[in-house]
N, C-alpha and C. Protein backbone atom coordinates (compact mmCIF):
# COMPACT_ATOMS: atom_id res chain seq x y z
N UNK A 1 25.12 -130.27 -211.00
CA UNK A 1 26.04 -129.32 -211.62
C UNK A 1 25.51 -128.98 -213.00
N UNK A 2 25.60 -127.71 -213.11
CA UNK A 2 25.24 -127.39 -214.66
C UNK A 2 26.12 -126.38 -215.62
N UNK A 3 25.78 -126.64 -216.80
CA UNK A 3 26.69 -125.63 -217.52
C UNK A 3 28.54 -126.56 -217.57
N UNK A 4 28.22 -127.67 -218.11
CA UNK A 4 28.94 -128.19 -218.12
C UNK A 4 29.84 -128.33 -219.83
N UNK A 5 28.88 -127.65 -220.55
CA UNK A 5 29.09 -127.89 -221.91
C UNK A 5 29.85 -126.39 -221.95
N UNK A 6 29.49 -125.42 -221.29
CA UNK A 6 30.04 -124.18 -221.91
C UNK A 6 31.50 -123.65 -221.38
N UNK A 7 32.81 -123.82 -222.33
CA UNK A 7 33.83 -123.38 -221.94
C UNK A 7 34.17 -122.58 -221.15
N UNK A 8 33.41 -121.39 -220.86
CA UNK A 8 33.32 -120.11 -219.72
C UNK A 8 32.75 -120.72 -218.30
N UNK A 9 32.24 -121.71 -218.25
CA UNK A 9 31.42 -122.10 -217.57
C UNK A 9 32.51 -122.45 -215.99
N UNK A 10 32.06 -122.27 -214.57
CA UNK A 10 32.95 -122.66 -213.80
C UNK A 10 33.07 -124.26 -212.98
N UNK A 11 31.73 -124.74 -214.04
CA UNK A 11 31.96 -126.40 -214.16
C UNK A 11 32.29 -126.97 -215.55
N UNK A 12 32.70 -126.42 -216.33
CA UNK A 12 33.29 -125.99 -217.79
C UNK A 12 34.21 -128.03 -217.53
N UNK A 13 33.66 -128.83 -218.48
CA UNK A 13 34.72 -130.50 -218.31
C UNK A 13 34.65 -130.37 -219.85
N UNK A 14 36.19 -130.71 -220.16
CA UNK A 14 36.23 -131.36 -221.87
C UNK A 14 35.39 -132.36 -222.23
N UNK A 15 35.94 -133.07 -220.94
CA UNK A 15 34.57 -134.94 -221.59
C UNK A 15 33.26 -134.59 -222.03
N UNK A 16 32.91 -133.65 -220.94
CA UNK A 16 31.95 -133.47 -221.03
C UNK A 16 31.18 -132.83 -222.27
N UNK A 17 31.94 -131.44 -222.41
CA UNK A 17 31.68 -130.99 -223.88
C UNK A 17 31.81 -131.45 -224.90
N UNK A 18 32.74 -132.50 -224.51
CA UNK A 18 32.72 -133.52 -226.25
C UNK A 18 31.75 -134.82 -226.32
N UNK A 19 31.42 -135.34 -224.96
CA UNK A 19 30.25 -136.33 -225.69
C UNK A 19 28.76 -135.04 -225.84
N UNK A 20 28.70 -133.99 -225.22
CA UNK A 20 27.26 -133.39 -225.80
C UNK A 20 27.70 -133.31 -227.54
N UNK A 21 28.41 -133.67 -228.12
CA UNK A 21 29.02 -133.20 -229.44
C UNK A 21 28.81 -134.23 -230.35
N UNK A 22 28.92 -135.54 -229.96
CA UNK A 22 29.35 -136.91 -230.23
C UNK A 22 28.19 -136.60 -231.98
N UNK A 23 28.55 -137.21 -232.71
CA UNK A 23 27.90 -137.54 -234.23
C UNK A 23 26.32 -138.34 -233.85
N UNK A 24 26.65 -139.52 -232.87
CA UNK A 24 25.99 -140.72 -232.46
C UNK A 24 24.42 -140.08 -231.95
N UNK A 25 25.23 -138.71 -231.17
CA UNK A 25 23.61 -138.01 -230.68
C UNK A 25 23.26 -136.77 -230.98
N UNK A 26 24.24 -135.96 -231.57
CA UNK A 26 23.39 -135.00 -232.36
C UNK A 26 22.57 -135.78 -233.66
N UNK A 27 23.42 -136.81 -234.40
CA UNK A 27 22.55 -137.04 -235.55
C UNK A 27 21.32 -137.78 -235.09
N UNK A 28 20.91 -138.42 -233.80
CA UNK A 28 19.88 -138.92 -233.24
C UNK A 28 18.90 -137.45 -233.12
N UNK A 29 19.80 -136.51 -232.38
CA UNK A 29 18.93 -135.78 -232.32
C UNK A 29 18.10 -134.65 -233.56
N UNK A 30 18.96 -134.66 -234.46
CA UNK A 30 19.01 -133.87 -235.68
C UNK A 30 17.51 -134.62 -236.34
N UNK A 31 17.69 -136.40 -236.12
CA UNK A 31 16.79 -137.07 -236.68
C UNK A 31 15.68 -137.28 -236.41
N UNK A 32 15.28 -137.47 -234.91
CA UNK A 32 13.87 -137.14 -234.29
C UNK A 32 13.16 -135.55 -234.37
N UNK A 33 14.16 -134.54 -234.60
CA UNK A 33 13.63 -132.72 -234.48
C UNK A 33 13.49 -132.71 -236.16
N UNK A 34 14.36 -133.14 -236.83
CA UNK A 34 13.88 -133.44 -238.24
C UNK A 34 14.56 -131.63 -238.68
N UNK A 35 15.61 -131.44 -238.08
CA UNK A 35 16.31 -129.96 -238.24
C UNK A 35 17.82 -130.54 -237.72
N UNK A 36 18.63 -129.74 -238.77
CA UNK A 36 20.18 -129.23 -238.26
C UNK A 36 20.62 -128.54 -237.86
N UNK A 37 19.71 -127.54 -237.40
CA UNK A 37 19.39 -126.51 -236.85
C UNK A 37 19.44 -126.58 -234.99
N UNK A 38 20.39 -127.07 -234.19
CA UNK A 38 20.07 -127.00 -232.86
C UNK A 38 20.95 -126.58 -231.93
N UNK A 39 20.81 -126.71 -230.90
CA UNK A 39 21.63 -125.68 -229.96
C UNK A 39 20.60 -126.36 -227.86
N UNK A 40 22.34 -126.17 -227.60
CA UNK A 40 22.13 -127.16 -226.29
C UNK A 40 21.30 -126.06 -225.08
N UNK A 41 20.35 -126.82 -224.71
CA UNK A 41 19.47 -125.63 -223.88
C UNK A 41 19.70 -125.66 -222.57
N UNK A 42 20.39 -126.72 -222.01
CA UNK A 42 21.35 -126.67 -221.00
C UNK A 42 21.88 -128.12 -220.63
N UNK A 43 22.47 -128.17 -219.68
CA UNK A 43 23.67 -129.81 -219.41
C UNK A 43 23.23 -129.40 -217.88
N UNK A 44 23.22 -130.89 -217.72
CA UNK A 44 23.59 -130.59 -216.32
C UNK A 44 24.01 -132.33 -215.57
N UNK A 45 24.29 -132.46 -214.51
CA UNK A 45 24.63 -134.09 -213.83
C UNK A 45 23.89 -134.21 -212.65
N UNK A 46 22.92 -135.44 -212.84
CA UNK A 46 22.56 -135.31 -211.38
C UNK A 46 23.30 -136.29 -210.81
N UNK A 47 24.02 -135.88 -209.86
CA UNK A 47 24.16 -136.75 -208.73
C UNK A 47 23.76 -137.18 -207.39
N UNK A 48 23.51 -138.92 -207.36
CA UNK A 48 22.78 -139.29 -206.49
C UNK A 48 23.37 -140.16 -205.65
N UNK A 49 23.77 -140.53 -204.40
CA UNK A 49 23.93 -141.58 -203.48
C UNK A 49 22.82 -142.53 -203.56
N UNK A 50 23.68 -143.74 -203.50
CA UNK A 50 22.47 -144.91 -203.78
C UNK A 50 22.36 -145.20 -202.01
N UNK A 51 21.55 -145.97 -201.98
CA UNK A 51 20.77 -146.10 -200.38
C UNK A 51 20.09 -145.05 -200.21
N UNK A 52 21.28 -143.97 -199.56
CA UNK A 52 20.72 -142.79 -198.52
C UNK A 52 20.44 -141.60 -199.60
N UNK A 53 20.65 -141.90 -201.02
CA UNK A 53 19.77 -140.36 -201.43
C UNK A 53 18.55 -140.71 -201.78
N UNK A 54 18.01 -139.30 -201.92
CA UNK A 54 16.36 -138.86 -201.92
C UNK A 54 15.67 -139.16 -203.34
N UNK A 55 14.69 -139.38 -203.38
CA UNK A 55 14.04 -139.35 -204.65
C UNK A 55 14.38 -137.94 -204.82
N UNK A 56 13.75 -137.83 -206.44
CA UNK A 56 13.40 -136.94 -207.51
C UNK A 56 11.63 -137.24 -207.27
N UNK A 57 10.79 -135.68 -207.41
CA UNK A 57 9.40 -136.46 -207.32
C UNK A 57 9.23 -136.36 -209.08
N UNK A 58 8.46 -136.96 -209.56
CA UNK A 58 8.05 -136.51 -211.04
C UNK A 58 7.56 -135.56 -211.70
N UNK A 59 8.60 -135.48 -212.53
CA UNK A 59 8.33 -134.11 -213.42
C UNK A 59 8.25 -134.37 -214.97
N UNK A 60 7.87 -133.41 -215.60
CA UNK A 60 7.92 -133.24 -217.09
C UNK A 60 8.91 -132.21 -216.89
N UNK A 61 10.26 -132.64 -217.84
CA UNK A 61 11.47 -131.70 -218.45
C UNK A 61 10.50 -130.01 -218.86
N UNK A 62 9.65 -130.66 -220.03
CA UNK A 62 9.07 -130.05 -220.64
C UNK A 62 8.32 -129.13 -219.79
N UNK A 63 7.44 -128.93 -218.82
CA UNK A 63 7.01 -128.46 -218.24
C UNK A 63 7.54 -127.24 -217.45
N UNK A 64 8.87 -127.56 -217.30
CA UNK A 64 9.88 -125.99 -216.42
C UNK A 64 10.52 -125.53 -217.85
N UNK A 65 10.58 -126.15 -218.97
CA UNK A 65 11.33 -125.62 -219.97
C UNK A 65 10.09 -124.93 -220.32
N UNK A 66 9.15 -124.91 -220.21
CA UNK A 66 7.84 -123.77 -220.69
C UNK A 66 7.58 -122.94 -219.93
N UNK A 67 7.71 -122.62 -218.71
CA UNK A 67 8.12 -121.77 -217.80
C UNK A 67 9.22 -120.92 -218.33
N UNK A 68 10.31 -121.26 -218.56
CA UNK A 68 11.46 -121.02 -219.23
C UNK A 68 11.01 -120.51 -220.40
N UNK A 69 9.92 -120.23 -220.94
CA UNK A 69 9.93 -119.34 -221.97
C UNK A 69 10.03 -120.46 -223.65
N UNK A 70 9.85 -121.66 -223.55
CA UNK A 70 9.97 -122.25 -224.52
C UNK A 70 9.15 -122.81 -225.03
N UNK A 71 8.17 -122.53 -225.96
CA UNK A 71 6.37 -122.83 -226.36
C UNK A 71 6.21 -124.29 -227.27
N UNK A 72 7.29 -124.66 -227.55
CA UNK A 72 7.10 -125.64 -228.08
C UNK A 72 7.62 -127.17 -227.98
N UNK A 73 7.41 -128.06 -227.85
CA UNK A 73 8.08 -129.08 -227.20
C UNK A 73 9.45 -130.10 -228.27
N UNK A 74 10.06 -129.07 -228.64
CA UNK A 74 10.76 -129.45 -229.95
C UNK A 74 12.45 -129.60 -229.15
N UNK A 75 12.39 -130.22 -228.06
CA UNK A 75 13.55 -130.68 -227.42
C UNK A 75 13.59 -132.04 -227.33
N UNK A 76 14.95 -132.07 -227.43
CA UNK A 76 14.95 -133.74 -227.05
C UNK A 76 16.17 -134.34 -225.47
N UNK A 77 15.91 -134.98 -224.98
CA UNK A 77 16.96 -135.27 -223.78
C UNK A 77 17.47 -136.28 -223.36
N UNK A 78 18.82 -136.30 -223.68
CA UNK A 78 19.93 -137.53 -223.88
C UNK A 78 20.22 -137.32 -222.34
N UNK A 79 20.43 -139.07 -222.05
CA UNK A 79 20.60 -139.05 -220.77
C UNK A 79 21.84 -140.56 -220.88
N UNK A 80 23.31 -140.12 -220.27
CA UNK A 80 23.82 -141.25 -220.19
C UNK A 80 24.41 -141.51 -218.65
N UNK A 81 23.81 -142.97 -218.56
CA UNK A 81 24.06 -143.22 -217.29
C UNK A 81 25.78 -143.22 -217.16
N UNK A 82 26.33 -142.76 -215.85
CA UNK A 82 27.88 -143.08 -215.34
C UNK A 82 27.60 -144.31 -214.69
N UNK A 83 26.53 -144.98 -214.02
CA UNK A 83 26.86 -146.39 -213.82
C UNK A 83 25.58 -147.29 -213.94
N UNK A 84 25.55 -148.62 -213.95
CA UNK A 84 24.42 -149.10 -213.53
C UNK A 84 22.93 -148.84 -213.21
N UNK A 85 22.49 -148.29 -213.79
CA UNK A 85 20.98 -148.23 -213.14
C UNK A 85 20.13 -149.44 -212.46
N UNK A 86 20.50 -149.49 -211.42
CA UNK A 86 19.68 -150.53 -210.51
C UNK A 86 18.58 -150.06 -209.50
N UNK A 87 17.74 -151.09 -209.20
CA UNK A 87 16.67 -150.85 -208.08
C UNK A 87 17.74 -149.98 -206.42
N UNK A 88 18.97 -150.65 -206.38
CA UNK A 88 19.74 -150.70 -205.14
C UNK A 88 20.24 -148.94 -205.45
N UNK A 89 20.69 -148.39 -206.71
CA UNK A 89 21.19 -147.38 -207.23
C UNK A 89 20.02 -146.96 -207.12
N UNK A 90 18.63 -146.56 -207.31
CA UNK A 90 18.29 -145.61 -207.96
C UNK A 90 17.61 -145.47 -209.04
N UNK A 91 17.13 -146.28 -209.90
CA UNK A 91 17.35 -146.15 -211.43
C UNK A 91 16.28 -145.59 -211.56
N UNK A 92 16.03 -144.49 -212.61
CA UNK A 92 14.75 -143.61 -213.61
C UNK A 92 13.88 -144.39 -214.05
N UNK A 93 12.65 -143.95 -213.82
CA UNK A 93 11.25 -144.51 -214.32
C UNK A 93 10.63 -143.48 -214.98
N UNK A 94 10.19 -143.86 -216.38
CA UNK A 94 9.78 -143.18 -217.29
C UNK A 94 8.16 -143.88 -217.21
N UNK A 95 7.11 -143.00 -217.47
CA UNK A 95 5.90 -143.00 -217.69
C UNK A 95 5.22 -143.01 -218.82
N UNK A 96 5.25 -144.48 -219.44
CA UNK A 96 4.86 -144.46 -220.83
C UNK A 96 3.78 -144.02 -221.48
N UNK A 97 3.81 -143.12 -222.74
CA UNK A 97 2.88 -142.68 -223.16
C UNK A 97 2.63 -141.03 -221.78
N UNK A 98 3.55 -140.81 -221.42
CA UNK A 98 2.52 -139.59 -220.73
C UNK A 98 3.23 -138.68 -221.50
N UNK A 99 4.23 -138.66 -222.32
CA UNK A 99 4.24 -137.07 -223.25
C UNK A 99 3.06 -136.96 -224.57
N UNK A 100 2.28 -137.90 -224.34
CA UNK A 100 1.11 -137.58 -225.06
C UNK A 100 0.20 -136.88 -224.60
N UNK A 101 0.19 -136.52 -223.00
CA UNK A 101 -1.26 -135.95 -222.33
C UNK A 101 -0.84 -134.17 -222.31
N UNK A 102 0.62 -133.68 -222.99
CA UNK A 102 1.00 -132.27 -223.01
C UNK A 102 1.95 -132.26 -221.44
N UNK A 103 1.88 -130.61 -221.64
CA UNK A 103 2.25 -130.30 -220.29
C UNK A 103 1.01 -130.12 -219.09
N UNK A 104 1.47 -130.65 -217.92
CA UNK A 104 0.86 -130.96 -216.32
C UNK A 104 1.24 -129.58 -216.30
N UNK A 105 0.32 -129.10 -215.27
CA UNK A 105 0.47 -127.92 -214.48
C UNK A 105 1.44 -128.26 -213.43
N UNK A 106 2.75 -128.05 -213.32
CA UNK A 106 3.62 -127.97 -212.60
C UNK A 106 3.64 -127.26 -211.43
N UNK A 107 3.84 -127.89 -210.40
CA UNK A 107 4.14 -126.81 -209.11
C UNK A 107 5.13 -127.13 -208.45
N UNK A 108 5.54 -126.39 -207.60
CA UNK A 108 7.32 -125.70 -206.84
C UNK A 108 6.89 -127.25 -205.62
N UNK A 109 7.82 -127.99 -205.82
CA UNK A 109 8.24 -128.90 -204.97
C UNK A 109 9.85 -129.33 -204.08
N UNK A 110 9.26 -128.66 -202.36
CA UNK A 110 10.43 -128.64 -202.03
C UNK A 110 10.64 -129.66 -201.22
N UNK A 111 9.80 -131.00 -201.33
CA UNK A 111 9.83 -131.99 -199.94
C UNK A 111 10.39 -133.02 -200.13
N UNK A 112 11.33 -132.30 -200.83
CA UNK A 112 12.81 -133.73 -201.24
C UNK A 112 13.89 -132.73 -201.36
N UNK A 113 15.69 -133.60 -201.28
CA UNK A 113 16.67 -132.55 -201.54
C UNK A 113 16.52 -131.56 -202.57
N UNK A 114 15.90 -132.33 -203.49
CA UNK A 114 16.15 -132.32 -205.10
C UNK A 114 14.72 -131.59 -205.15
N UNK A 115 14.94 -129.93 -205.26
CA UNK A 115 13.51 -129.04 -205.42
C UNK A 115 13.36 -128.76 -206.77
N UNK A 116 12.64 -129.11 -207.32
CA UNK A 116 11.67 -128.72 -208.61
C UNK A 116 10.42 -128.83 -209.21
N UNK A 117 10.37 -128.06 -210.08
CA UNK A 117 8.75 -128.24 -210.55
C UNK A 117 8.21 -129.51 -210.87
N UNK A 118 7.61 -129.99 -210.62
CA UNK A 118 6.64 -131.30 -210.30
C UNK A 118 5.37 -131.26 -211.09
N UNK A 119 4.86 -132.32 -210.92
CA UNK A 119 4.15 -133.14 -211.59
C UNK A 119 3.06 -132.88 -210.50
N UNK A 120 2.30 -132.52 -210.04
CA UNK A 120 1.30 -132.76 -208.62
C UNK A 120 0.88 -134.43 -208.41
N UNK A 121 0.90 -134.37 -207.46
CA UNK A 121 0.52 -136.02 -206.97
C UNK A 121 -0.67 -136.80 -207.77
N UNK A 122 -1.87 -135.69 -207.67
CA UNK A 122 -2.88 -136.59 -208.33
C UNK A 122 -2.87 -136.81 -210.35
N UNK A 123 -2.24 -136.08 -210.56
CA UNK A 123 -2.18 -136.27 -212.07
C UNK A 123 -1.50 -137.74 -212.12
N UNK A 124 -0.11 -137.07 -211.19
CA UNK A 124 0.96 -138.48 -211.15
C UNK A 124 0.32 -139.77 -211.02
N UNK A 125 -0.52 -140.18 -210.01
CA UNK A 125 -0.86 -141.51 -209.86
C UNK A 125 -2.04 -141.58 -210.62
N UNK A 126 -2.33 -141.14 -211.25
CA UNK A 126 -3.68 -141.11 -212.41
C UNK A 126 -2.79 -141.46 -213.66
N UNK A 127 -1.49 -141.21 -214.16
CA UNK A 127 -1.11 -141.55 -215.11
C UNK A 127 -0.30 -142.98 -214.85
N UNK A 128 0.55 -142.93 -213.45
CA UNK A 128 1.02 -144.30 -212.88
C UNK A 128 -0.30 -145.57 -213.62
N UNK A 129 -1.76 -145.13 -212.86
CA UNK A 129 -2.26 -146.31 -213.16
C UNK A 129 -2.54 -146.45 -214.37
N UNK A 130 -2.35 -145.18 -215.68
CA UNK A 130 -2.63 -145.88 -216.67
C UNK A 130 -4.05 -145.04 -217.28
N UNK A 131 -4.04 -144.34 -216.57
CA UNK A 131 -5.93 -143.51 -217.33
C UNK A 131 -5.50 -141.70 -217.42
């Protein structure tokens, strides 16, 4: 679901618009962009069934947000879990150190529920191992 922050919006949630608001993470975010200057480039929830849902394949945020017309990597992305992140759930794996190698050439990946621009396989397991 997206467009959860914008009042017009027809997934439009108060909660929702008030923790994107919270002091705790704009001033986090104010403090890593090193500007007071910001503005939400979109919201959205993923929801996942633990067991029977599908991966996500790997992506860089950054990578469809440059597609999107945005040249510089001066975003930041708050992510709060609604429950547990476990092996049994699901939980996100981040790839350390790979927002140092820029943006991957992204391509249209539809061989999961969850279709988006991707990471291509061989970059992916070239950075998995670490080179």
């Amino acid at each position: 679901m997206f467009r959860m922050h914008e009042a017009d919006s027809p997934t439009s949630s108060a909660p929702y618009n008030s923790a994107s608001r919270l002091p705790r993470v704009l001033g986090a975010a104010k403090q890593v962009l090193r500007d007071e200057e910001l503005y939400m480039h979109h919201s959205k929830i993923n929801m996942k069934a633990a067991i029977e849902g599908t991966v996500w394949p790997w992506h860089q945020d950054f990578g469809k947000w440059y597609l999107d017309g945005i040249r510089h990597p001066d975003l930041v992305t708050f992510i709060i879990m609604l429950d547990e992140a476990t092996e049994i759930r699901g939980c996100l794996n981040f790839q350390p150190g790979s927002h140092r190698r820029g943006i991957i050439e992204p391509y249209w990946d539809e061989s999961t529920a969850y279709k988006l621009w991707a990471v291509p396989p061989r970059p992916s397991a070239k950075i998995a191992r670490g080179r």
